[in-house]
Each structure stands twice: as structure tokens, then as C-alpha cells.
ModelCIF file with pLDDT and N, C-alpha, C, O atoms, coordinates in Angstrom:
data_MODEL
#
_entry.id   MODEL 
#
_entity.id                         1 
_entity.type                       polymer 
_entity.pdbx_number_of_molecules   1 
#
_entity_poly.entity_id                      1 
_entity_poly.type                           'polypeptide(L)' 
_entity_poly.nstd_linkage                   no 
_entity_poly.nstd_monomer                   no 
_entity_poly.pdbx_seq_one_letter_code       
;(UNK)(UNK)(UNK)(UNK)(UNK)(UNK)(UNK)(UNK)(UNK)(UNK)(UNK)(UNK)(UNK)(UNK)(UNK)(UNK)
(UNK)(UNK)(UNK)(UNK)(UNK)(UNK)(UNK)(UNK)(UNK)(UNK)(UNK)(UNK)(UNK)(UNK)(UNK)(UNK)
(UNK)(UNK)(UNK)(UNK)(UNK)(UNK)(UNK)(UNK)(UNK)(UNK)(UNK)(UNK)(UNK)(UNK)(UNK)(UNK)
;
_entity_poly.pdbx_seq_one_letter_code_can   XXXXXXXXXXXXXXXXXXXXXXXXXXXXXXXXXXXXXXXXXXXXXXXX 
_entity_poly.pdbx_strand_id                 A 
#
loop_
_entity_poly_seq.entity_id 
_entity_poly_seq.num 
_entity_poly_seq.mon_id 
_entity_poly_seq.hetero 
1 1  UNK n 
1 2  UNK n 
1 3  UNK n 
1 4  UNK n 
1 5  UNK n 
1 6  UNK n 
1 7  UNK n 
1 8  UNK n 
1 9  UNK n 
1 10 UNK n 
1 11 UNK n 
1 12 UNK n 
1 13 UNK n 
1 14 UNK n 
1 15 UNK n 
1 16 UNK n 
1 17 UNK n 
1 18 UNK n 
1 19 UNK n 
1 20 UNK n 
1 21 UNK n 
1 22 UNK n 
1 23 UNK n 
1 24 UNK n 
1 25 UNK n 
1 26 UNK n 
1 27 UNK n 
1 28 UNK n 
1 29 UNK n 
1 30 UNK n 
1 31 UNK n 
1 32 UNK n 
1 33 UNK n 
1 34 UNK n 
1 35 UNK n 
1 36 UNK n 
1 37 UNK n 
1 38 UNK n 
1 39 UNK n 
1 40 UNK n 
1 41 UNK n 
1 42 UNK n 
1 43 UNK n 
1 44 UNK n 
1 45 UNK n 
1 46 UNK n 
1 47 UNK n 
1 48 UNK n 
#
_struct_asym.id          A 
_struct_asym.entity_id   1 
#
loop_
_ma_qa_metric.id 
_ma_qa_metric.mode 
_ma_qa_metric.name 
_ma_qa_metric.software_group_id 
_ma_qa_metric.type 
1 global pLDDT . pLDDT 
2 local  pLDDT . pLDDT 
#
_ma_qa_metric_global.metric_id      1 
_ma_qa_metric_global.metric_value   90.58 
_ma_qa_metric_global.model_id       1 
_ma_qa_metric_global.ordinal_id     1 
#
loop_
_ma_qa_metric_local.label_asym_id 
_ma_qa_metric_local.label_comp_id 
_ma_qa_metric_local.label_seq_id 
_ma_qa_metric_local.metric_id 
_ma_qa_metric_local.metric_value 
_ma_qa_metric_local.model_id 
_ma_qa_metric_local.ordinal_id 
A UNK 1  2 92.00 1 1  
A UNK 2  2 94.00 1 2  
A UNK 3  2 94.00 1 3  
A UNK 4  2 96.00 1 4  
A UNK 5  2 95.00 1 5  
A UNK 6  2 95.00 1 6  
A UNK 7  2 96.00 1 7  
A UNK 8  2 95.00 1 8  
A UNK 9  2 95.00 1 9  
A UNK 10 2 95.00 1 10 
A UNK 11 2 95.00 1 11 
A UNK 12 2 94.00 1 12 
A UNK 13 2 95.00 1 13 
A UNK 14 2 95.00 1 14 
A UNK 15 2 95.00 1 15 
A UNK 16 2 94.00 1 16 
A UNK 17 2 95.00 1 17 
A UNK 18 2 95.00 1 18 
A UNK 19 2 94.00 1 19 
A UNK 20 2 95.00 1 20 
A UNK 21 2 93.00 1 21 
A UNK 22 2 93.00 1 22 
A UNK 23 2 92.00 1 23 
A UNK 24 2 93.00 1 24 
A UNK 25 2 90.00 1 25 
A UNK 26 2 89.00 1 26 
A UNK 27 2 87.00 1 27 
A UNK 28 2 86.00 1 28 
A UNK 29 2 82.00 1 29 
A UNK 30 2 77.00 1 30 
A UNK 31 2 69.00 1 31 
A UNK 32 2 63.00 1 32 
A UNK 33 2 73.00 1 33 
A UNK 34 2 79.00 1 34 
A UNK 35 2 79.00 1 35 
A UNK 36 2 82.00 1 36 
A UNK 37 2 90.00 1 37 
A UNK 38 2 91.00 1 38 
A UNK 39 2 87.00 1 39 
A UNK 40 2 92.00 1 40 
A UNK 41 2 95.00 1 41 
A UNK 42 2 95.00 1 42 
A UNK 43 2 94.00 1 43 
A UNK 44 2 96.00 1 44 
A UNK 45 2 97.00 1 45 
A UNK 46 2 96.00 1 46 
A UNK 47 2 97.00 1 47 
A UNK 48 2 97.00 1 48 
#
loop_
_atom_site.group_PDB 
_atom_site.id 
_atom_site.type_symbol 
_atom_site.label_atom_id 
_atom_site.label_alt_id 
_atom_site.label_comp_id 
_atom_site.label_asym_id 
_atom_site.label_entity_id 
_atom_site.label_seq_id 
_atom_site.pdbx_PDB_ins_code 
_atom_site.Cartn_x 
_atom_site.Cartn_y 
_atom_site.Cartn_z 
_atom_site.occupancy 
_atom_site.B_iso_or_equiv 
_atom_site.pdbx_formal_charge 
_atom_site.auth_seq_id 
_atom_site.auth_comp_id 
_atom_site.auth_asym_id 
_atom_site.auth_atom_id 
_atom_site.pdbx_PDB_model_num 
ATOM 1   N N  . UNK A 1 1  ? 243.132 45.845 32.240 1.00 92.00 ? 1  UNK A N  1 
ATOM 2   C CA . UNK A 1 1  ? 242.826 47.035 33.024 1.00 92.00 ? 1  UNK A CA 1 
ATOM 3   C C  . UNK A 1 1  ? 241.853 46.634 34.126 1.00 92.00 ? 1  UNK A C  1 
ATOM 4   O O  . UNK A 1 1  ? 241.310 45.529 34.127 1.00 92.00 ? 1  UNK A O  1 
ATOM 5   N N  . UNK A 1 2  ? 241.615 47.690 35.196 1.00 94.00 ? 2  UNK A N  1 
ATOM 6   C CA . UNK A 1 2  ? 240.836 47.716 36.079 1.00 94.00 ? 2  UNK A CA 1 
ATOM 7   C C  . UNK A 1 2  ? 239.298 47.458 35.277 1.00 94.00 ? 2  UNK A C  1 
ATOM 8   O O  . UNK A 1 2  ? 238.971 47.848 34.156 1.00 94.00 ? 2  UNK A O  1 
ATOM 9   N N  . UNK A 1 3  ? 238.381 46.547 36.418 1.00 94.00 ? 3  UNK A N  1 
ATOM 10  C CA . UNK A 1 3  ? 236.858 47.039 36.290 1.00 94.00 ? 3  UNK A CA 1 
ATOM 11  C C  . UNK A 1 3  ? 236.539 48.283 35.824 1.00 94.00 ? 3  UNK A C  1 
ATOM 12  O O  . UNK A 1 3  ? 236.130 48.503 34.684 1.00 94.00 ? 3  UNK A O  1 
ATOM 13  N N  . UNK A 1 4  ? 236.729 49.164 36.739 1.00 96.00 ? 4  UNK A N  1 
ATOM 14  C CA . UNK A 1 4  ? 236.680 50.392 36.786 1.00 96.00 ? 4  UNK A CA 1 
ATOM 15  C C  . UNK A 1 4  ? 236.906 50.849 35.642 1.00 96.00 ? 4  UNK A C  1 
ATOM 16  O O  . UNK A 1 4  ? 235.925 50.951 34.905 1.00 96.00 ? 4  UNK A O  1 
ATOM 17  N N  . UNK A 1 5  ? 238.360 51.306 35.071 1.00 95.00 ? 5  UNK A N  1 
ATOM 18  C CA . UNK A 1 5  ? 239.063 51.900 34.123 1.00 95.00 ? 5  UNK A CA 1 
ATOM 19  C C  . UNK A 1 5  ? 238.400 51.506 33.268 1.00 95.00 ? 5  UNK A C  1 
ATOM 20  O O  . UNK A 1 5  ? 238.199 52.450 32.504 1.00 95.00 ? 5  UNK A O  1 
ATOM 21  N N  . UNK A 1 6  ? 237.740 50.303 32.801 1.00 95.00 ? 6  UNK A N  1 
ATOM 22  C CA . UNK A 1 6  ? 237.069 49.966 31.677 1.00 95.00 ? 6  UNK A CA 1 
ATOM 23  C C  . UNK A 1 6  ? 235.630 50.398 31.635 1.00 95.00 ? 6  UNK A C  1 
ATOM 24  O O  . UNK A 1 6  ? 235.140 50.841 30.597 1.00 95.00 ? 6  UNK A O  1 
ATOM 25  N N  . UNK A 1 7  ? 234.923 50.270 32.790 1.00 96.00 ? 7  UNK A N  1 
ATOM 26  C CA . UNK A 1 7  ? 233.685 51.100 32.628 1.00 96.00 ? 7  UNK A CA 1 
ATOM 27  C C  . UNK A 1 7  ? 233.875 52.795 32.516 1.00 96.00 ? 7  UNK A C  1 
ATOM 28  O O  . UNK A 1 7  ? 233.026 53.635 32.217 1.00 96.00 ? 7  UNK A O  1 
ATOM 29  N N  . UNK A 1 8  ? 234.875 52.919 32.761 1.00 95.00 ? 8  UNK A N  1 
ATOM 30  C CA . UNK A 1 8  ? 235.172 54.732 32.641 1.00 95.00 ? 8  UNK A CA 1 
ATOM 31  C C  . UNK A 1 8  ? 235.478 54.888 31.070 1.00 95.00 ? 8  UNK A C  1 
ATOM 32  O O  . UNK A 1 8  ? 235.146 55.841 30.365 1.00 95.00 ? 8  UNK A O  1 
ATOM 33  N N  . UNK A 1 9  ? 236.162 53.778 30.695 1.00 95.00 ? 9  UNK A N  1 
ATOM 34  C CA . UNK A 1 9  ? 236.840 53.912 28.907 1.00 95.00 ? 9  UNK A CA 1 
ATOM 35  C C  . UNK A 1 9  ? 234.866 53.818 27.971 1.00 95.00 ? 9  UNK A C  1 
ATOM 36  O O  . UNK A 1 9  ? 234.228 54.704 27.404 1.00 95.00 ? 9  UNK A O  1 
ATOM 37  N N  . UNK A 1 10 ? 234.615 52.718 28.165 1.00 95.00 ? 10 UNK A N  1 
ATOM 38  C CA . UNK A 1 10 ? 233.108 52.343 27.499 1.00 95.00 ? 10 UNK A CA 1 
ATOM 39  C C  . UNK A 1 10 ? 231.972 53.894 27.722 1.00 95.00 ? 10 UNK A C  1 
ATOM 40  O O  . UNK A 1 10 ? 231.085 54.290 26.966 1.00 95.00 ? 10 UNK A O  1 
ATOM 41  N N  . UNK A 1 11 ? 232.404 54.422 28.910 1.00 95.00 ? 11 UNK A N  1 
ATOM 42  C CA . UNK A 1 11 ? 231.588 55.370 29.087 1.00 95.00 ? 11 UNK A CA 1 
ATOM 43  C C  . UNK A 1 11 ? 231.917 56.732 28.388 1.00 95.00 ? 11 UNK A C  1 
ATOM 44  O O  . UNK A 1 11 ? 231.175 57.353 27.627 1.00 95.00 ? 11 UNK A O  1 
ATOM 45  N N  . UNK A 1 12 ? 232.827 56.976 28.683 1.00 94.00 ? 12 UNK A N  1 
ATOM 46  C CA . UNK A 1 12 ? 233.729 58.076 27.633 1.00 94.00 ? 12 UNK A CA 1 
ATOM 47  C C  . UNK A 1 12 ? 233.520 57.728 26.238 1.00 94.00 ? 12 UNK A C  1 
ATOM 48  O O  . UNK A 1 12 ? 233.406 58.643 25.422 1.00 94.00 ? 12 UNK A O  1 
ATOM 49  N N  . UNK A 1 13 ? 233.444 56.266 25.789 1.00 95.00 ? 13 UNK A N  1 
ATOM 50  C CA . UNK A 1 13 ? 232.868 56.181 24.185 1.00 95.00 ? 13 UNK A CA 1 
ATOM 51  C C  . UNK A 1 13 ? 231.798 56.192 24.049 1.00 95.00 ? 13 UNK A C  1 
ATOM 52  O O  . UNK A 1 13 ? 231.450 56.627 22.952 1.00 95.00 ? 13 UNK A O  1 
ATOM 53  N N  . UNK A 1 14 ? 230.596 55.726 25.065 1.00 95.00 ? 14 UNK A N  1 
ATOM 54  C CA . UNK A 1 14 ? 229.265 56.021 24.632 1.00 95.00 ? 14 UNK A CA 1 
ATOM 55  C C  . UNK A 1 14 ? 228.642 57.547 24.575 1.00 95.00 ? 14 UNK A C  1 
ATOM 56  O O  . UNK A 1 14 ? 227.689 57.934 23.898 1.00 95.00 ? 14 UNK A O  1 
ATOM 57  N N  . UNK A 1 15 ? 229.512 58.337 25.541 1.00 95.00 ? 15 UNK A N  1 
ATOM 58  C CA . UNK A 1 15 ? 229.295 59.831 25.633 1.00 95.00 ? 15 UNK A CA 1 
ATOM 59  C C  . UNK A 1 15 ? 229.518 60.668 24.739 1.00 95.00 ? 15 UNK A C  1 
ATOM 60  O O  . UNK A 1 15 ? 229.144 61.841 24.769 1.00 95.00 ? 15 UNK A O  1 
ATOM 61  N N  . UNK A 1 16 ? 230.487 59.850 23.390 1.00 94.00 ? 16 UNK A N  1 
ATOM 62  C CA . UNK A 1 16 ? 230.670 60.277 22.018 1.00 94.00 ? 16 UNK A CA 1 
ATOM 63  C C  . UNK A 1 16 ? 229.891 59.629 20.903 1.00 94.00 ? 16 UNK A C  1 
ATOM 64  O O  . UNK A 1 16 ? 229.953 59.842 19.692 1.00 94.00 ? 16 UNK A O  1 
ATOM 65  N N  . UNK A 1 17 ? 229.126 58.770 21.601 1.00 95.00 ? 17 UNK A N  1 
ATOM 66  C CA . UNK A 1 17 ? 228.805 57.711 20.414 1.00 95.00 ? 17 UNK A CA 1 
ATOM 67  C C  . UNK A 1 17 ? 229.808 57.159 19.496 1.00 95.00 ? 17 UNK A C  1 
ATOM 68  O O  . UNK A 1 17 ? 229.548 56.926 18.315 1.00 95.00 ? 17 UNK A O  1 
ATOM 69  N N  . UNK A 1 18 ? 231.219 56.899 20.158 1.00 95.00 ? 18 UNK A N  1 
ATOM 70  C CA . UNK A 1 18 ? 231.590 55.768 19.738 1.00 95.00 ? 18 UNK A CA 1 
ATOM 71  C C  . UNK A 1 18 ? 231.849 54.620 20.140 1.00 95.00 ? 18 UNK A C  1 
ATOM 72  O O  . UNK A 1 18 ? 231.479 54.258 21.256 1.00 95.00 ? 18 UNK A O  1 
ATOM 73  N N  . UNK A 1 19 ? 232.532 53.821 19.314 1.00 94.00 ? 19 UNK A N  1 
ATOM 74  C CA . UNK A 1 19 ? 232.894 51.898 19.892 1.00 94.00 ? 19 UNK A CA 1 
ATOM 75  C C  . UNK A 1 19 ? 234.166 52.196 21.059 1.00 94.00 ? 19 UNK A C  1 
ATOM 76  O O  . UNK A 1 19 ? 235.009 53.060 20.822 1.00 94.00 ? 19 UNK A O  1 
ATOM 77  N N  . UNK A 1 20 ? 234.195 51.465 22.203 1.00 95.00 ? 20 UNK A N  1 
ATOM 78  C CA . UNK A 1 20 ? 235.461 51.628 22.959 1.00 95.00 ? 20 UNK A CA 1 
ATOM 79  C C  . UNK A 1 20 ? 237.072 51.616 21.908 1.00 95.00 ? 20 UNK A C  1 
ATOM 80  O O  . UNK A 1 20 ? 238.219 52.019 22.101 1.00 95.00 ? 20 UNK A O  1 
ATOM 81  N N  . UNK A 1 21 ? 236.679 51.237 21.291 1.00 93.00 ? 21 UNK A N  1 
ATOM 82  C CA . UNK A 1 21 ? 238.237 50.319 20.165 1.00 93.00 ? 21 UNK A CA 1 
ATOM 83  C C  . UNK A 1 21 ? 238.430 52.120 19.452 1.00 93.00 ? 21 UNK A C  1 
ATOM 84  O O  . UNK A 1 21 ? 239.559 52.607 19.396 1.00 93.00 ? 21 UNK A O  1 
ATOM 85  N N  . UNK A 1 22 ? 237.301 52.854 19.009 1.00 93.00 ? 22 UNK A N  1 
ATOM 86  C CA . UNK A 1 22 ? 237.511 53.935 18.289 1.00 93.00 ? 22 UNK A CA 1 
ATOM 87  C C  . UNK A 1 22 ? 237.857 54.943 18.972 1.00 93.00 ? 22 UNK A C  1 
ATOM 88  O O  . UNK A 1 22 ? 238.548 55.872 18.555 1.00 93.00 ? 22 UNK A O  1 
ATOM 89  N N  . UNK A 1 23 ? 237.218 54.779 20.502 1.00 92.00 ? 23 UNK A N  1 
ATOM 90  C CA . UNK A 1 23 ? 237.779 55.856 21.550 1.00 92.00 ? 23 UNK A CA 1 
ATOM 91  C C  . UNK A 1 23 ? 238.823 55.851 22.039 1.00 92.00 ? 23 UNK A C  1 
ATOM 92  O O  . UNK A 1 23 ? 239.197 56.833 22.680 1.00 92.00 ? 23 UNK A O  1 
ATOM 93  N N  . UNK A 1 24 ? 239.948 54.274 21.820 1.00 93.00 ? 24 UNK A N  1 
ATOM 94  C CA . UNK A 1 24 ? 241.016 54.298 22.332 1.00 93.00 ? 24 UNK A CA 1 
ATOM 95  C C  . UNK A 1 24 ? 241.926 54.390 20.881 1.00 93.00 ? 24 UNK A C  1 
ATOM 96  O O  . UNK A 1 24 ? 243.157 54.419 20.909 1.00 93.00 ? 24 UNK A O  1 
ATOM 97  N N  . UNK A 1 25 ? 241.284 54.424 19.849 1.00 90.00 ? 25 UNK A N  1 
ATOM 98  C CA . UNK A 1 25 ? 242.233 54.471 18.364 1.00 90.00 ? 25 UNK A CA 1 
ATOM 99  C C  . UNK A 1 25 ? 242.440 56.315 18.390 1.00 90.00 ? 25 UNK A C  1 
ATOM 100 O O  . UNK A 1 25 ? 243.504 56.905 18.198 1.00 90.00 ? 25 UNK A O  1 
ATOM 101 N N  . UNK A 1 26 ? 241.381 56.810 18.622 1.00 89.00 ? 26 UNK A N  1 
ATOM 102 C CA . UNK A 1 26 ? 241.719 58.286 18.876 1.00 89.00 ? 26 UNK A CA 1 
ATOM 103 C C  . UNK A 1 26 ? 242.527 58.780 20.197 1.00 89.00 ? 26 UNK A C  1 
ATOM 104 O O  . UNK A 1 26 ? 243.225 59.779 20.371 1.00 89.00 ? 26 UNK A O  1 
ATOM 105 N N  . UNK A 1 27 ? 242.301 58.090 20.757 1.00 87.00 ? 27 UNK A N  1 
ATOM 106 C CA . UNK A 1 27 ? 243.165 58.715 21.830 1.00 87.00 ? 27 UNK A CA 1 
ATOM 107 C C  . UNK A 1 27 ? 244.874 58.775 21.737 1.00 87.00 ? 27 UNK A C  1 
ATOM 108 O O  . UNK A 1 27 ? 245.734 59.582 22.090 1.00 87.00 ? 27 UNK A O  1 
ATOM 109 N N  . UNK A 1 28 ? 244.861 57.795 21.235 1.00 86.00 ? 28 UNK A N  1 
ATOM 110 C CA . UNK A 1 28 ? 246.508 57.065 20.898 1.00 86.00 ? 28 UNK A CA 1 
ATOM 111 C C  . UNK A 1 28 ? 246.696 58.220 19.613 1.00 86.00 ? 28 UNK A C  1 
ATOM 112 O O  . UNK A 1 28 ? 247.739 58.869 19.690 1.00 86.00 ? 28 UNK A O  1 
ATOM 113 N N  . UNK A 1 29 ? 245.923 58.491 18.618 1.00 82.00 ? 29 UNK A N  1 
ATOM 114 C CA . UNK A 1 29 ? 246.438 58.875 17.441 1.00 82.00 ? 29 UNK A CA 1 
ATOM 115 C C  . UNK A 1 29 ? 246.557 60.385 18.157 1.00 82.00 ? 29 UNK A C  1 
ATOM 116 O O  . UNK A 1 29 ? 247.121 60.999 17.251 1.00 82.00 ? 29 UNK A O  1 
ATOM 117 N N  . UNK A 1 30 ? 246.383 61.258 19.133 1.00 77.00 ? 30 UNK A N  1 
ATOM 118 C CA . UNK A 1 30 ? 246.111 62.281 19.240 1.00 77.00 ? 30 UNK A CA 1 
ATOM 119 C C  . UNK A 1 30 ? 247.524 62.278 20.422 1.00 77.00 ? 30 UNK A C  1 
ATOM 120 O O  . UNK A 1 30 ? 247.998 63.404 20.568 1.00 77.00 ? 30 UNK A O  1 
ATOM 121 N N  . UNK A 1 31 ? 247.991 61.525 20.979 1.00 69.00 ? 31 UNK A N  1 
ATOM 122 C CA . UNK A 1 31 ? 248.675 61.398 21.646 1.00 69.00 ? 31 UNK A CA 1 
ATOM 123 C C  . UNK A 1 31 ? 249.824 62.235 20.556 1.00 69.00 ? 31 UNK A C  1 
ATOM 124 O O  . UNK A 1 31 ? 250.416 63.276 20.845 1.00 69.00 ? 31 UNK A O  1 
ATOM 125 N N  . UNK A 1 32 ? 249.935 61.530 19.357 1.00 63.00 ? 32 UNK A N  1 
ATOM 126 C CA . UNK A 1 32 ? 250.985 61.768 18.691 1.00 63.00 ? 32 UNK A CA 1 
ATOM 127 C C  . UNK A 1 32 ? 251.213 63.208 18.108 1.00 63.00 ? 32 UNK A C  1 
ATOM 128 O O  . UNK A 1 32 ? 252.303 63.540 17.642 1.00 63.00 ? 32 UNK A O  1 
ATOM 129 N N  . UNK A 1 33 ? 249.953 64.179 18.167 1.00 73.00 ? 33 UNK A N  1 
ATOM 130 C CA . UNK A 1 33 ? 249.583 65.469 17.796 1.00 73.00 ? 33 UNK A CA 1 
ATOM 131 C C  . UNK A 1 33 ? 250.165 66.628 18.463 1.00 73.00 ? 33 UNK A C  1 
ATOM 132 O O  . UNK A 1 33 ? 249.893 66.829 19.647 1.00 73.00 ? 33 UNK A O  1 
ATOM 133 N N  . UNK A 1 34 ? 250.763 67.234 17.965 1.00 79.00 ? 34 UNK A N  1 
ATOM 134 C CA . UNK A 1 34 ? 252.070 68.631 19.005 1.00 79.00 ? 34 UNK A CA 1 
ATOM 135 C C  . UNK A 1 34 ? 250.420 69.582 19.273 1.00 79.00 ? 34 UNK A C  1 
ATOM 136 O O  . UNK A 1 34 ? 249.461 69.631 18.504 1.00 79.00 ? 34 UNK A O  1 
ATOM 137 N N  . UNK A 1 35 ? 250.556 70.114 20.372 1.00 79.00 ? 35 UNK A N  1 
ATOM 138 C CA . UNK A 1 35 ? 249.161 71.012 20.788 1.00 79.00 ? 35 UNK A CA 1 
ATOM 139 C C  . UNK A 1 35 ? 249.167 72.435 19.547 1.00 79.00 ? 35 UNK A C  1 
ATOM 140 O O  . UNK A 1 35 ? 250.157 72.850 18.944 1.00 79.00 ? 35 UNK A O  1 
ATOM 141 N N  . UNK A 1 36 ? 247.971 72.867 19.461 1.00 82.00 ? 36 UNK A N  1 
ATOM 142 C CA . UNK A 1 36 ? 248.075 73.946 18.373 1.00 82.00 ? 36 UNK A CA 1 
ATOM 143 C C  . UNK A 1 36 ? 247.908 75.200 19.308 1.00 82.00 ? 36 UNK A C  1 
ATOM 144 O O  . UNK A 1 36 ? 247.474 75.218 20.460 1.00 82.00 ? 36 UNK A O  1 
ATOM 145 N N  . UNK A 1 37 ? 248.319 76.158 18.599 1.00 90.00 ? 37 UNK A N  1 
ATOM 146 C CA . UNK A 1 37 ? 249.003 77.291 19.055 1.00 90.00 ? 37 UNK A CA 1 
ATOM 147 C C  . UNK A 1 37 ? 248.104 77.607 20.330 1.00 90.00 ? 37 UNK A C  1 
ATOM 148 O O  . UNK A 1 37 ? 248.571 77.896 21.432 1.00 90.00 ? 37 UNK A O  1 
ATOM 149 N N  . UNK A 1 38 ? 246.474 77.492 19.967 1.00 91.00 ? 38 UNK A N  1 
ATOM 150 C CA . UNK A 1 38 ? 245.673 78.147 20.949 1.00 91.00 ? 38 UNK A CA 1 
ATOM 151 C C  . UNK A 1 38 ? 245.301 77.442 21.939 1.00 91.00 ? 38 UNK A C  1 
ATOM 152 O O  . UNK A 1 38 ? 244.583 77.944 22.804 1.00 91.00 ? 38 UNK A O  1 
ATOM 153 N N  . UNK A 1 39 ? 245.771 75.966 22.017 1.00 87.00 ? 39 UNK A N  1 
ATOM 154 C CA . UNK A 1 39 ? 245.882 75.289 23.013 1.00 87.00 ? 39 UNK A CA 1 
ATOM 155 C C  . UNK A 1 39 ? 247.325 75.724 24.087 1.00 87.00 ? 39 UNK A C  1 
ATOM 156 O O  . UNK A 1 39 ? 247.376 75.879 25.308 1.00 87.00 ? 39 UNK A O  1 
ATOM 157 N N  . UNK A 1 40 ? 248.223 75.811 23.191 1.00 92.00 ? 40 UNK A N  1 
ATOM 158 C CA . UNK A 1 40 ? 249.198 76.254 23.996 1.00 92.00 ? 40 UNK A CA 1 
ATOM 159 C C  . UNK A 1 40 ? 249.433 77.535 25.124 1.00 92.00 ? 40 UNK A C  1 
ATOM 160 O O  . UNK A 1 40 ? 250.050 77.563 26.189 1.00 92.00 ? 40 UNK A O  1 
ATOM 161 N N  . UNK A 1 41 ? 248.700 78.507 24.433 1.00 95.00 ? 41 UNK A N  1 
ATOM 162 C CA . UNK A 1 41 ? 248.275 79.607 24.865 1.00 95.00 ? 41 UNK A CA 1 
ATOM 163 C C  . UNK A 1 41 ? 247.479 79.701 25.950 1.00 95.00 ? 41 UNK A C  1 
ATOM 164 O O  . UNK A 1 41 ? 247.733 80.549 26.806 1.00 95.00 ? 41 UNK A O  1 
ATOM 165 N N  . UNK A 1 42 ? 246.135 78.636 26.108 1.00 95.00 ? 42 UNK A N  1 
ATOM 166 C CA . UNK A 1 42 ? 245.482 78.206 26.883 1.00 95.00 ? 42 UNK A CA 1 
ATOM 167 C C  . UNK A 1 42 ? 246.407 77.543 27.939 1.00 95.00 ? 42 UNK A C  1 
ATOM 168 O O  . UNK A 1 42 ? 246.134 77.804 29.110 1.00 95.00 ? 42 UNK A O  1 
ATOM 169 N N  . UNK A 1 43 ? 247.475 76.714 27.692 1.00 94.00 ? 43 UNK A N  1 
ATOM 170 C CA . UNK A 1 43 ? 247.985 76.115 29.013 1.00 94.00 ? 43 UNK A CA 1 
ATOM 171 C C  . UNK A 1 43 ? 248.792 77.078 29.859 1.00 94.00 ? 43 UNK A C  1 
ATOM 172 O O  . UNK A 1 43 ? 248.754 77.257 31.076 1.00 94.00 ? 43 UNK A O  1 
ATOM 173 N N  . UNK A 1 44 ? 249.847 77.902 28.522 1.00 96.00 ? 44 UNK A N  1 
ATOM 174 C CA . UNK A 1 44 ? 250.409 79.403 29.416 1.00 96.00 ? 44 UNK A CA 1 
ATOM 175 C C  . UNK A 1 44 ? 249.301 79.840 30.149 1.00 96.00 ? 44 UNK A C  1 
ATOM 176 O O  . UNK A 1 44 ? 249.324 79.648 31.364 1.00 96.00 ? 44 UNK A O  1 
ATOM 177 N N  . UNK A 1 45 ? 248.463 80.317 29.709 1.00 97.00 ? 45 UNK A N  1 
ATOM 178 C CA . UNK A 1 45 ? 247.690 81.141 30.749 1.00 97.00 ? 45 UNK A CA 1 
ATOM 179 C C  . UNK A 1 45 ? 247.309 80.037 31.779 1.00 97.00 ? 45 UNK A C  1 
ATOM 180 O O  . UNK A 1 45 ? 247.008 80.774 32.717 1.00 97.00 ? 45 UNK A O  1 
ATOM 181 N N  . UNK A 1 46 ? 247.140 78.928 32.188 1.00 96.00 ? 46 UNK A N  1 
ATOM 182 C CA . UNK A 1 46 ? 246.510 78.595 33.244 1.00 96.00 ? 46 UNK A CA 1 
ATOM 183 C C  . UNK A 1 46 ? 248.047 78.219 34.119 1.00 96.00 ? 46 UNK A C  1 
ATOM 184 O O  . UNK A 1 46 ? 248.174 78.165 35.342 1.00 96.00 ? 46 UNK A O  1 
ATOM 185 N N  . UNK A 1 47 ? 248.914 78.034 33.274 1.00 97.00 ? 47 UNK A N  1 
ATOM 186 C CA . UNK A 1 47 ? 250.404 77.919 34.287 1.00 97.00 ? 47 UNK A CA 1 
ATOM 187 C C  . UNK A 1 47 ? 250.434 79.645 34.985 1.00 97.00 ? 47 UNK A C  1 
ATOM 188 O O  . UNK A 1 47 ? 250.899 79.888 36.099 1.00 97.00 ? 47 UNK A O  1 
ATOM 189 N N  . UNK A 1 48 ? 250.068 80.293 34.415 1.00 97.00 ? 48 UNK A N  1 
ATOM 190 C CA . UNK A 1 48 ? 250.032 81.932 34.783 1.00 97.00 ? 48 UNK A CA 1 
ATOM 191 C C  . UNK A 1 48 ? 249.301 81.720 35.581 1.00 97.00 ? 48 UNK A C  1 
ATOM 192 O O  . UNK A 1 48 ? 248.859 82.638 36.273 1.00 97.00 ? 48 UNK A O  1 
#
């Protein structure tokens, strides 16, 4: 990856207090997650 992209990834994990490796293990695992209802609801309304 970019310089960049990687100081943006490290920063996004320190802003959680986690390890970069755990911020990108969640990201991936959440990828795989169908949105729940009130997320969905939330995106209708902003497509509205």
C-alpha cells in the first residue's frame, strides 16, 4: 500500500486502541456481515 494508506490504516487502529493487523482482521470480518435492519433503514433514509 501507499505511505499514506498505511499511516491512515495505523491511525484508524490507534484511534481504537487497536494493533493495525486487528483493525484490518475486523474490517475484513465485517465485510462479510449483511447490514442490520437499522442500518438499512438508515441508508433508505439518506438515499431519500
Amino acid at each position: 500500500t501507499t505511505p499514506q494508506n498505511k499511516a491512515a490504516i495505523a491511525a484508524r487502529a490507534a484511534a481504537r486502541g487497536i494493533s493495525t493487523g486487528e483493525y484490518i482482521r475486523r474490517k475484513v470480518d465485517d465485510e462479510d456481515e449483511e447490514p442490520t435492519p437499522e442500518e438499512e433503514a438508515e441508508l433508505a433514509a439518506l438515499v431519500e
